[in-house]
C-alpha atoms as a PDB file:
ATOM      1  CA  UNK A   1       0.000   0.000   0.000  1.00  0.00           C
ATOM      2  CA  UNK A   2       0.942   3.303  -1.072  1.00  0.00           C
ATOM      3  CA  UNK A   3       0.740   6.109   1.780  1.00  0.00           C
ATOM      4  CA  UNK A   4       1.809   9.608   2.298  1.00  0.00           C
ATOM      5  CA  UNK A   5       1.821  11.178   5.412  1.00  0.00           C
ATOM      6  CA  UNK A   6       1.626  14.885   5.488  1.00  0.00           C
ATOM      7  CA  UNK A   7       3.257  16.181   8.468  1.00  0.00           C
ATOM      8  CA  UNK A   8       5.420  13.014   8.454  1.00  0.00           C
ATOM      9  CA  UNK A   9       8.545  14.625   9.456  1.00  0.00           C
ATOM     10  CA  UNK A  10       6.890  16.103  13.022  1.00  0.00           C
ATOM     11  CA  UNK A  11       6.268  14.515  16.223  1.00  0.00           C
ATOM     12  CA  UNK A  12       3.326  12.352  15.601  1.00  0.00           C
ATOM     13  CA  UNK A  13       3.946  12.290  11.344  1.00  0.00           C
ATOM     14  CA  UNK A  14       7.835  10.385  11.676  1.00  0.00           C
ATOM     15  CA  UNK A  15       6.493   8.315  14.546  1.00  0.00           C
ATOM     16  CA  UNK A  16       3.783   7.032  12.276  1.00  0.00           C
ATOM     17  CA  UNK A  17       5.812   6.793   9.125  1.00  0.00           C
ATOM     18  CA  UNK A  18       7.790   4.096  10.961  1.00  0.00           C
ATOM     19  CA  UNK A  19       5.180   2.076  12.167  1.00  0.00           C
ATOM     20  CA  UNK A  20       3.750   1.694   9.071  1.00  0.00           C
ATOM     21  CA  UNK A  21       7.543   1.308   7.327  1.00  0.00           C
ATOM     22  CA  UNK A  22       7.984  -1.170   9.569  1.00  0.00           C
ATOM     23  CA  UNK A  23       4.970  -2.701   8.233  1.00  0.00           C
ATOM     24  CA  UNK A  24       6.091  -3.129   4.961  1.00  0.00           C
ATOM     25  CA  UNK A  25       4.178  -0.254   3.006  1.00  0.00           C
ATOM     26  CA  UNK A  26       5.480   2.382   0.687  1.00  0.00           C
ATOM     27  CA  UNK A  27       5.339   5.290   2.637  1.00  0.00           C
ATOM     28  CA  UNK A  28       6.063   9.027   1.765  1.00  0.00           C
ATOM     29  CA  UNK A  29       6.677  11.784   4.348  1.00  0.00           C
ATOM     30  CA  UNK A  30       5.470  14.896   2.800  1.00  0.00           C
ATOM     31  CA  UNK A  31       6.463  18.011   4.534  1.00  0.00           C
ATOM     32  CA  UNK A  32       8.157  21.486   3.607  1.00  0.00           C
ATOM     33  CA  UNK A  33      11.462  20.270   4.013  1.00  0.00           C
ATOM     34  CA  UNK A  34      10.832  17.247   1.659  1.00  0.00           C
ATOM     35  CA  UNK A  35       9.351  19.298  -1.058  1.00  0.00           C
ATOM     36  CA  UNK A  36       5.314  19.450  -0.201  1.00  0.00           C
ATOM     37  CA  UNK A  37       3.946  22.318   0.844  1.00  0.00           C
ATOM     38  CA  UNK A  38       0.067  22.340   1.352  1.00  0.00           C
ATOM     39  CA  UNK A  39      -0.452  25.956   1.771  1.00  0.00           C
ATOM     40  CA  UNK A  40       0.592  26.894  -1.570  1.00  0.00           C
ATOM     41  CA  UNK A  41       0.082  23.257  -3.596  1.00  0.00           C
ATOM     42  CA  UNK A  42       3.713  22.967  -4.379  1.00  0.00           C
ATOM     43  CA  UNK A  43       4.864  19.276  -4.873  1.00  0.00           C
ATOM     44  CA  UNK A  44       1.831  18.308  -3.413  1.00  0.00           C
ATOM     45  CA  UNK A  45       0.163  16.610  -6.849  1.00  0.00           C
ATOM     46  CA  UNK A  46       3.536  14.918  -7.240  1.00  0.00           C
ATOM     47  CA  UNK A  47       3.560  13.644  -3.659  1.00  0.00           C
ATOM     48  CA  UNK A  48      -0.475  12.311  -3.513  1.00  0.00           C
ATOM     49  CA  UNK A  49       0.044  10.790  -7.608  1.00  0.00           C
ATOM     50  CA  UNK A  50      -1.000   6.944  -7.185  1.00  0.00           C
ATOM     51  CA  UNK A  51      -1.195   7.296  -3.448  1.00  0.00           C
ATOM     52  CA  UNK A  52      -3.785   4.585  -1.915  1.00  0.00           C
ATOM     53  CA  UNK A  53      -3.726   6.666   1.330  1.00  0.00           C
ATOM     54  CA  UNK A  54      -3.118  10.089   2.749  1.00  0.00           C
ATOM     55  CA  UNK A  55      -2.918  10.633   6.251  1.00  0.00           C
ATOM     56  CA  UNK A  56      -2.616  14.221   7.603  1.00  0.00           C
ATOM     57  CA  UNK A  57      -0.896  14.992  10.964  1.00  0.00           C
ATOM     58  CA  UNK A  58       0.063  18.782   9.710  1.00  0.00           C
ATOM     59  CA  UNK A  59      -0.839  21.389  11.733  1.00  0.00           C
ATOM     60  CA  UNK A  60      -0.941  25.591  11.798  1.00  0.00           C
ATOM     61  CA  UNK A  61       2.348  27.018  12.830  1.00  0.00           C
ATOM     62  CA  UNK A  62       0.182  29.128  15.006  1.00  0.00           C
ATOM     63  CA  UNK A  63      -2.562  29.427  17.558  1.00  0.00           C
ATOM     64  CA  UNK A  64      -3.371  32.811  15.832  1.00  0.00           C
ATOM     65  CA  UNK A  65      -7.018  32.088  14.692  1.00  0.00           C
ATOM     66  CA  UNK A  66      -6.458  34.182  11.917  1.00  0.00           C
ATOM     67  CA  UNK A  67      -3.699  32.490  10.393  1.00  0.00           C
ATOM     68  CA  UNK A  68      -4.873  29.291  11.259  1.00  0.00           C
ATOM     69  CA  UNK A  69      -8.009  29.957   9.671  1.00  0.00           C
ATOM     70  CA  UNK A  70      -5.255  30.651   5.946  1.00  0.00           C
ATOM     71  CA  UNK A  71      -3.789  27.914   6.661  1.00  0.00           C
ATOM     72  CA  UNK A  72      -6.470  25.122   7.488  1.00  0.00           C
ATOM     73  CA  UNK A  73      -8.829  26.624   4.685  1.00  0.00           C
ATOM     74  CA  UNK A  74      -5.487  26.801   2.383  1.00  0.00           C
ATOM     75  CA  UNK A  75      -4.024  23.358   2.933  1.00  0.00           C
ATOM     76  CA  UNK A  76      -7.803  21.588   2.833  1.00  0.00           C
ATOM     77  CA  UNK A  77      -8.168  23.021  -0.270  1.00  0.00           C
ATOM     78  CA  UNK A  78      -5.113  21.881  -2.136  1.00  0.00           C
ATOM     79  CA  UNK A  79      -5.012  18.596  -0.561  1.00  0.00           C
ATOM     80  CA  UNK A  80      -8.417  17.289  -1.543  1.00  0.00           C
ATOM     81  CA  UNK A  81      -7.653  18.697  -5.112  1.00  0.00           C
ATOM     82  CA  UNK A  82      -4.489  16.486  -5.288  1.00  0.00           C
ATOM     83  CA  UNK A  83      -6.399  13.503  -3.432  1.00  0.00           C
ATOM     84  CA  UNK A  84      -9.179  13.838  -6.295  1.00  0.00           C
ATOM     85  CA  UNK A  85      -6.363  14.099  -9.116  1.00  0.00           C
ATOM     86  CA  UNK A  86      -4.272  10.877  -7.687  1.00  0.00           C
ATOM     87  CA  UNK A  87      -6.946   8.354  -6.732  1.00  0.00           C
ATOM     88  CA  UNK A  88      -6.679   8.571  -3.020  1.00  0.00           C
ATOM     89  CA  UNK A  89      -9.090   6.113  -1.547  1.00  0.00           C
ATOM     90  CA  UNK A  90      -8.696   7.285   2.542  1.00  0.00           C
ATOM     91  CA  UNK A  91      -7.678  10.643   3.661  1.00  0.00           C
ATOM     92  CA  UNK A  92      -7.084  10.371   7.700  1.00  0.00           C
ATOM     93  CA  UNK A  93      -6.787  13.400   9.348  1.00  0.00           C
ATOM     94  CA  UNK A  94      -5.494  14.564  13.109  1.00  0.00           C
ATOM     95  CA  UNK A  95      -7.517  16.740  15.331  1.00  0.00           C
ATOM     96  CA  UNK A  96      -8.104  17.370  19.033  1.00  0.00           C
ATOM     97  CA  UNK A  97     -10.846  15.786  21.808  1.00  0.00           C
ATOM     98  CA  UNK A  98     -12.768  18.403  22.140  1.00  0.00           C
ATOM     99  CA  UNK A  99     -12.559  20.671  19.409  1.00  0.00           C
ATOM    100  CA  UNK A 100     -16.556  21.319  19.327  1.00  0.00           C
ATOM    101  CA  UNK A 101     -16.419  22.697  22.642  1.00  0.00           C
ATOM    102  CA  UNK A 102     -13.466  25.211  22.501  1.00  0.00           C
ATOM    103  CA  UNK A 103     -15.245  27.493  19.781  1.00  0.00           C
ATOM    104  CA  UNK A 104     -14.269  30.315  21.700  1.00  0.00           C
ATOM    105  CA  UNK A 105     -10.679  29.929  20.382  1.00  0.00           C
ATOM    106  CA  UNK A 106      -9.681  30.761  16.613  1.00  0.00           C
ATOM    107  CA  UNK A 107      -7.617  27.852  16.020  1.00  0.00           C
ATOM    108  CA  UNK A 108     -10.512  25.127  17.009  1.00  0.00           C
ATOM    109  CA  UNK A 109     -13.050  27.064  14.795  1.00  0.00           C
ATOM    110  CA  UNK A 110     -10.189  26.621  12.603  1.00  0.00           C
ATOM    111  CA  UNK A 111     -10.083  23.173  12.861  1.00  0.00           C
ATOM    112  CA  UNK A 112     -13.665  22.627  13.047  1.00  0.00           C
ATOM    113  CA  UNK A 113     -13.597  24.249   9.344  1.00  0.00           C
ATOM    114  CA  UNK A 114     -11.324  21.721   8.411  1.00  0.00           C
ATOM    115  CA  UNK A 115     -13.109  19.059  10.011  1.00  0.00           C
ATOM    116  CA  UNK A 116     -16.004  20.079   7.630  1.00  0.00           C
ATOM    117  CA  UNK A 117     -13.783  20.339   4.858  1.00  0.00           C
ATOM    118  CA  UNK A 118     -13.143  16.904   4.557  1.00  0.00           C
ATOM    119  CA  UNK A 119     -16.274  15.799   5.399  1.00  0.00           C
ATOM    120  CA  UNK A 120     -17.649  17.920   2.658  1.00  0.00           C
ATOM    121  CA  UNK A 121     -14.666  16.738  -0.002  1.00  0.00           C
ATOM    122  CA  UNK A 122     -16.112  13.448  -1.533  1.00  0.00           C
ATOM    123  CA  UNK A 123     -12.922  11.734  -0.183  1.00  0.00           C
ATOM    124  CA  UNK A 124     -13.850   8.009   2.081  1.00  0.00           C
ATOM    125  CA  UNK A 125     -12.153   9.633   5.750  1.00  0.00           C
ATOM    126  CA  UNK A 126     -11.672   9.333   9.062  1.00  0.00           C
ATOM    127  CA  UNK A 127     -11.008  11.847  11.750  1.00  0.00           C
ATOM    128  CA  UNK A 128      -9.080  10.599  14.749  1.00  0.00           C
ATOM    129  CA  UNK A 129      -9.607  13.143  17.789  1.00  0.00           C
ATOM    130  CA  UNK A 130      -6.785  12.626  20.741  1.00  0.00           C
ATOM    131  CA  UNK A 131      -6.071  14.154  23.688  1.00  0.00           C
ATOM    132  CA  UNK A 132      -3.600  16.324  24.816  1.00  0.00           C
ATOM    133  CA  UNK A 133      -0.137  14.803  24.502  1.00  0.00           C
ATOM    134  CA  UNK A 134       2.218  13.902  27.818  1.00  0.00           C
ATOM    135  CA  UNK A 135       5.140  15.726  25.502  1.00  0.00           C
ATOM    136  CA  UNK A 136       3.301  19.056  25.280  1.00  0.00           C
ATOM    137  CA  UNK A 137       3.062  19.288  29.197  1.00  0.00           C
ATOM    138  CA  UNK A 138       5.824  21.374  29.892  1.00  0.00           C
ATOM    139  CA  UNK A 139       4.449  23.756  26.786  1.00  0.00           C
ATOM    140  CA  UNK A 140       1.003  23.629  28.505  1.00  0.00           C
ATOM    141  CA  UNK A 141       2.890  25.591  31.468  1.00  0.00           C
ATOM    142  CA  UNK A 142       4.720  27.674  29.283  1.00  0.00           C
ATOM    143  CA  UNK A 143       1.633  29.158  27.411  1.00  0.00           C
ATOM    144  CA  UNK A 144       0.327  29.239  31.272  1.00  0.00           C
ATOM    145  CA  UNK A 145       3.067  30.919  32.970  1.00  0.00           C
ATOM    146  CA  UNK A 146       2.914  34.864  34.517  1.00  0.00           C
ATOM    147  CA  UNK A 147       6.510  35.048  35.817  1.00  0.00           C
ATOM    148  CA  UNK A 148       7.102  32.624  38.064  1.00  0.00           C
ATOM    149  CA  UNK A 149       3.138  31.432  38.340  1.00  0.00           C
ATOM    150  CA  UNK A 150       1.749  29.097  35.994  1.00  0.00           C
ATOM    151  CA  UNK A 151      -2.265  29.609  36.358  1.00  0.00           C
ATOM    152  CA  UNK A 152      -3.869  26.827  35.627  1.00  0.00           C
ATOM    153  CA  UNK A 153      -7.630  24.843  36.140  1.00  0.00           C
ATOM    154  CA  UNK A 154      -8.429  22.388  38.442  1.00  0.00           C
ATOM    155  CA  UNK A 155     -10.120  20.387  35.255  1.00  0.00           C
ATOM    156  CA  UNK A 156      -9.519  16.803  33.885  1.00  0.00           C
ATOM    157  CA  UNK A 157      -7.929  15.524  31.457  1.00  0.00           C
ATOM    158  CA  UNK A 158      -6.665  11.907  30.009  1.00  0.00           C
ATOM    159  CA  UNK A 159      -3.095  12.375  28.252  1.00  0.00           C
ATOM    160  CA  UNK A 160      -1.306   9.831  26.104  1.00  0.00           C
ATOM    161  CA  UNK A 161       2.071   9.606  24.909  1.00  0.00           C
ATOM    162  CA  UNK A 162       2.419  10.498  21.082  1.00  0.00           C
ATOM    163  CA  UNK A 163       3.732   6.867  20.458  1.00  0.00           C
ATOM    164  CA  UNK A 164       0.135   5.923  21.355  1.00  0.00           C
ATOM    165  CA  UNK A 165      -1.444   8.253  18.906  1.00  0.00           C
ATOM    166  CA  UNK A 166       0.967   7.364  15.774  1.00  0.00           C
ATOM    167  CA  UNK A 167      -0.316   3.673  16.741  1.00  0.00           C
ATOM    168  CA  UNK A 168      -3.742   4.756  16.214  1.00  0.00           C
ATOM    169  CA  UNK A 169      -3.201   7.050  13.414  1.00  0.00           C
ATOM    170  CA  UNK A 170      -1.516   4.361  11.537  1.00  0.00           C
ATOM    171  CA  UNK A 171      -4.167   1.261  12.636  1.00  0.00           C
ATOM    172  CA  UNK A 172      -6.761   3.852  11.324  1.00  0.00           C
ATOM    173  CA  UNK A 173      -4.517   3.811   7.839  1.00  0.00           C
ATOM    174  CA  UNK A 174      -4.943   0.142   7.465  1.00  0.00           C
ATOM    175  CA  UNK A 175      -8.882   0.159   8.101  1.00  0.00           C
ATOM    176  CA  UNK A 176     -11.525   0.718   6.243  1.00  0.00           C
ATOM    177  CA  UNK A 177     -12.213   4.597   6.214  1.00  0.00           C
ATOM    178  CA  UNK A 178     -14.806   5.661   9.080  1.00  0.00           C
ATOM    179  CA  UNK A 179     -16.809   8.520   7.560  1.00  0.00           C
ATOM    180  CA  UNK A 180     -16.548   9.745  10.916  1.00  0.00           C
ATOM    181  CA  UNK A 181     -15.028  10.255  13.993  1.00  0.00           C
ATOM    182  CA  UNK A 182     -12.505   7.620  16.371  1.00  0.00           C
ATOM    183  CA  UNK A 183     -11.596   9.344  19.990  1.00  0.00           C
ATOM    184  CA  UNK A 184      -8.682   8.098  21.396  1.00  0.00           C
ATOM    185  CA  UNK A 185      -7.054   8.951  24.872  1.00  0.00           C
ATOM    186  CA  UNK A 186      -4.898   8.283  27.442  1.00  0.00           C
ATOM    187  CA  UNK A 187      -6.043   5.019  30.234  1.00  0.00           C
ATOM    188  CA  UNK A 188      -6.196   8.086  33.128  1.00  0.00           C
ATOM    189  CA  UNK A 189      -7.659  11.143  34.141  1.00  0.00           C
ATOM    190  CA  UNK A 190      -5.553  13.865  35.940  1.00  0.00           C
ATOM    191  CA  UNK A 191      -6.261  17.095  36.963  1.00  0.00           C
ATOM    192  CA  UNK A 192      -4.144  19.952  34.894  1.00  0.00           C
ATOM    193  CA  UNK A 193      -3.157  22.184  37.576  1.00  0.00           C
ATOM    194  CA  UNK A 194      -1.854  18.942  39.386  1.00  0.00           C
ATOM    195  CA  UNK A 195       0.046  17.181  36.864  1.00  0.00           C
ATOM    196  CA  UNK A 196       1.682  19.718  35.495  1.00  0.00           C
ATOM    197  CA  UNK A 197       2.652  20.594  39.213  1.00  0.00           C
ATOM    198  CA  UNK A 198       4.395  17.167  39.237  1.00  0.00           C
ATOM    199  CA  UNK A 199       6.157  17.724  35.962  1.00  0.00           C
ATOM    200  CA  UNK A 200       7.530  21.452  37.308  1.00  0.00           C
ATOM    201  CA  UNK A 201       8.527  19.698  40.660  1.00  0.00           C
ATOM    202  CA  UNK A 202      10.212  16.686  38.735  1.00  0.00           C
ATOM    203  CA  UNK A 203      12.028  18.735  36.754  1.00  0.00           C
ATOM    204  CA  UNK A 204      13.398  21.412  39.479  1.00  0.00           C
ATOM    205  CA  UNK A 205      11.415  24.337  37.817  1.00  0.00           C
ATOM    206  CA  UNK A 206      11.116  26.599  40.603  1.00  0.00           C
ATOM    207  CA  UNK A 207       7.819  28.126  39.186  1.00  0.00           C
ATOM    208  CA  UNK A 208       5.121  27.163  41.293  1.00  0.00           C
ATOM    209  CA  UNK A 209       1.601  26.373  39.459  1.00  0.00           C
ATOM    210  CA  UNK A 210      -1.707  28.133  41.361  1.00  0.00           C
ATOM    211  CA  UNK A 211      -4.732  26.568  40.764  1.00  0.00           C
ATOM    212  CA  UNK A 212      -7.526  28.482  39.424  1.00  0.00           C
ATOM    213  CA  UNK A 213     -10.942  27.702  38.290  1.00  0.00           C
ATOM    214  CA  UNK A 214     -10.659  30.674  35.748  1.00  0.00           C
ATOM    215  CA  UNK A 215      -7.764  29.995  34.645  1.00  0.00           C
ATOM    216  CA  UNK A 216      -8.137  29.527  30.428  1.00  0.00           C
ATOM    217  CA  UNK A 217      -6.376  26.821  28.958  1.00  0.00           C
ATOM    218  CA  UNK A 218      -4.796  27.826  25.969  1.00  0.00           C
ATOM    219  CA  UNK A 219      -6.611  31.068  26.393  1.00  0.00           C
ATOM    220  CA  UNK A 220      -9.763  29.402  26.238  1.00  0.00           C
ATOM    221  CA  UNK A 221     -12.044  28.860  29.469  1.00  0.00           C
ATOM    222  CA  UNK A 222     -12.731  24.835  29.905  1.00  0.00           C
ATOM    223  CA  UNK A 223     -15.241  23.170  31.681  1.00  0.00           C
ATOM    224  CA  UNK A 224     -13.746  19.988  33.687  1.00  0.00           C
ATOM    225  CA  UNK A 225     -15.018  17.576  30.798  1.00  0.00           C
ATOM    226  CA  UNK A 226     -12.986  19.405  28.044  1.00  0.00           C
ATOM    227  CA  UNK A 227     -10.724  17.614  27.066  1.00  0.00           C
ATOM    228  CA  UNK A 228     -11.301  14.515  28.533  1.00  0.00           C
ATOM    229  CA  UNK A 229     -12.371  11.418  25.938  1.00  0.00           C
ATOM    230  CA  UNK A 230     -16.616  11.201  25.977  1.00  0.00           C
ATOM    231  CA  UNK A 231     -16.479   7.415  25.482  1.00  0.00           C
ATOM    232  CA  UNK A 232     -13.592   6.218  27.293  1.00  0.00           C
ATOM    233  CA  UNK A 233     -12.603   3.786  24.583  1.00  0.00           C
ATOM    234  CA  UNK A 234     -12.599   3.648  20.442  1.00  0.00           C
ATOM    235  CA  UNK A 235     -16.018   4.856  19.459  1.00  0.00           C
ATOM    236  CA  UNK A 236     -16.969   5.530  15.878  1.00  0.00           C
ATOM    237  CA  UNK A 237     -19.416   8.345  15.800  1.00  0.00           C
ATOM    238  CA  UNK A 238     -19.506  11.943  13.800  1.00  0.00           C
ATOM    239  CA  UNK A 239     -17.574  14.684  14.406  1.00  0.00           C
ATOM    240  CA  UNK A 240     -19.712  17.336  16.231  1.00  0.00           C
ATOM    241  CA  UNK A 241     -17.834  19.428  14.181  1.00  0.00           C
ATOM    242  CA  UNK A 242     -19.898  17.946  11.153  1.00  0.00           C
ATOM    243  CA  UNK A 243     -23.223  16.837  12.728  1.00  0.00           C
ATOM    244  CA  UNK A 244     -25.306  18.218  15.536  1.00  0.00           C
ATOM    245  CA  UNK A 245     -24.016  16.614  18.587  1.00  0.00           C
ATOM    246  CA  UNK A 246     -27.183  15.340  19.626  1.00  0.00           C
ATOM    247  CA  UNK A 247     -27.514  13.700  16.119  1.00  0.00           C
ATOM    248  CA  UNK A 248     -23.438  12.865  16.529  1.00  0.00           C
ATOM    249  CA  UNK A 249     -24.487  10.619  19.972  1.00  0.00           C
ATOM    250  CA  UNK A 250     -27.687   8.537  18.300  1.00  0.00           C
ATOM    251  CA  UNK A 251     -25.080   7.305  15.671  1.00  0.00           C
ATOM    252  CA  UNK A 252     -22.484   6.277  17.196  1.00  0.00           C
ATOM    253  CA  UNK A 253     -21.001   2.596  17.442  1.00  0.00           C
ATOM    254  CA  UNK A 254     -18.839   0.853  19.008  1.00  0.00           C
ATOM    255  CA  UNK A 255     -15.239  -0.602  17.500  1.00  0.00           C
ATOM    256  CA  UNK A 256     -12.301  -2.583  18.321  1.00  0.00           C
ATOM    257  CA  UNK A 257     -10.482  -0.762  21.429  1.00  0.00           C
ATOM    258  CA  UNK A 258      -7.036   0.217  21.183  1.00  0.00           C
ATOM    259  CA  UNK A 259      -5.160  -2.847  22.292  1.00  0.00           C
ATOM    260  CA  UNK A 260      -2.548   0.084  23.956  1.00  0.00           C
ATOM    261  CA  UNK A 261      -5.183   0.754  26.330  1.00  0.00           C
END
């Protein structure tokens, strides 16, 4: 099987495009630096030509909603041209747990849009929604910090290592496509404020996190079921993004779980 990962030189893009080497498939990792760039459609027909899948882990450089916005609408735009032009018969694409219900921020309308996008494209897909990676904790306090307080909410959420989400992303590659949604997240819950305490105190960073309910995440208020997984295991189901989510809940079905989890 042919299969191009765009994004596949990232975090979650090379981890995947060695699983699925490993595998035995012909995989491609498109990305700037290899030639592809979806923004502007460079290389990108070359790159998707006789493709069997296309699997997109890319994301905005920014959280600017704005420039997100250019860049989702941009990249959507080229890639389901190419996809139409080479044949593709799956497009997977990345996004977030949660995305319907952090509208208040630019960048998850942004990715909502795309979300419709490639719902809207013709294309056989499948979204995979994850939650928040355990390598983006120490960024998490970061964006949070005000001097030497990080600010953070007491809220839940169920991390997983970005090993576990390239192991979905590519299972999801070898499946039939979804027309839908597949949540996947970490085995436990933790509170924000107190795990990323742990990660500050593990690693001798003498900023000191204070928890507080209004804190934003991100710059977006959460509510303690954010971004936490709905389902708790695989679930097939649409995107809210797409559908309604009362309509999204009276679909939904259950699949394999993860054997990771």
């Amino acid at each position: 099987m042919r299969i191009v990962v765009i994004g596949g030189t990232g975090l979650i893009g090379s981890k995947t495009v060695l699983l699925l080497t490993q595998g035995g498939h012909d995989v491609f990792a498109a990305a700037p630096n290899t030639g592809v760039d979806t923004v502007t459609g460079a290389g990108l027909a070359e790159a998707l030509a006789g493709a069997d899948v296309v699997i997109d882990v890319s994301n905005s450089p920014t959280l600017d909603g704005e420039a997100a916005m250019t860049f989702f609408e941009a990249a959507g735009r080229n890639i389901a041209e190419a996809e139409k032009a080479g044949g593709v018969r799956h497009h997977i694409a990345l996004s977030v747990v949660g995305t319907d219900r952090l509208q208040a921020s630019g960048y998850f309308q942004a990715k909502c849009l795309q979300e419709r996008q490639i719902a809207s494209a013709g294309i056989p897909y499948t979204l995979i929604h994850a939650t928040q990676f355990f390598e983006f904790l120490r960024g998490i306090a970061d964006f949070s910090a005000q001097g030497h307080d990080v600010r953070l909410p007491p809220a839940h959420f169920q991390p997983m290592a970005a090993q576990d989400v390239a192991a979905a992303v590519a299972e999801a590659a070898l499946a039939e496509p979804a027309n839908g949604m597949i949540e996947v997240a970490g085995p436990e819950a933790f509170r924000i404020d107190e795990l990323i305490g742990r990660v500050l105190a593990f690693d001798r960073d003498p900023r000191r996190v204070i928890t507080d309910p209004t804190a934003p995440y991100f710059g977006v208020a959460i509510e303690d079921s954010t971004n936490s997984s709905e389902f708790g295991m695989k679930r097939v189901t649409r995107s809210p993004c797409v559908t309604p989510r009362r309509a999204s809940a009276a679909a939904s079905r259950s699949v394999r779980s993860s054997s990771s989890r």
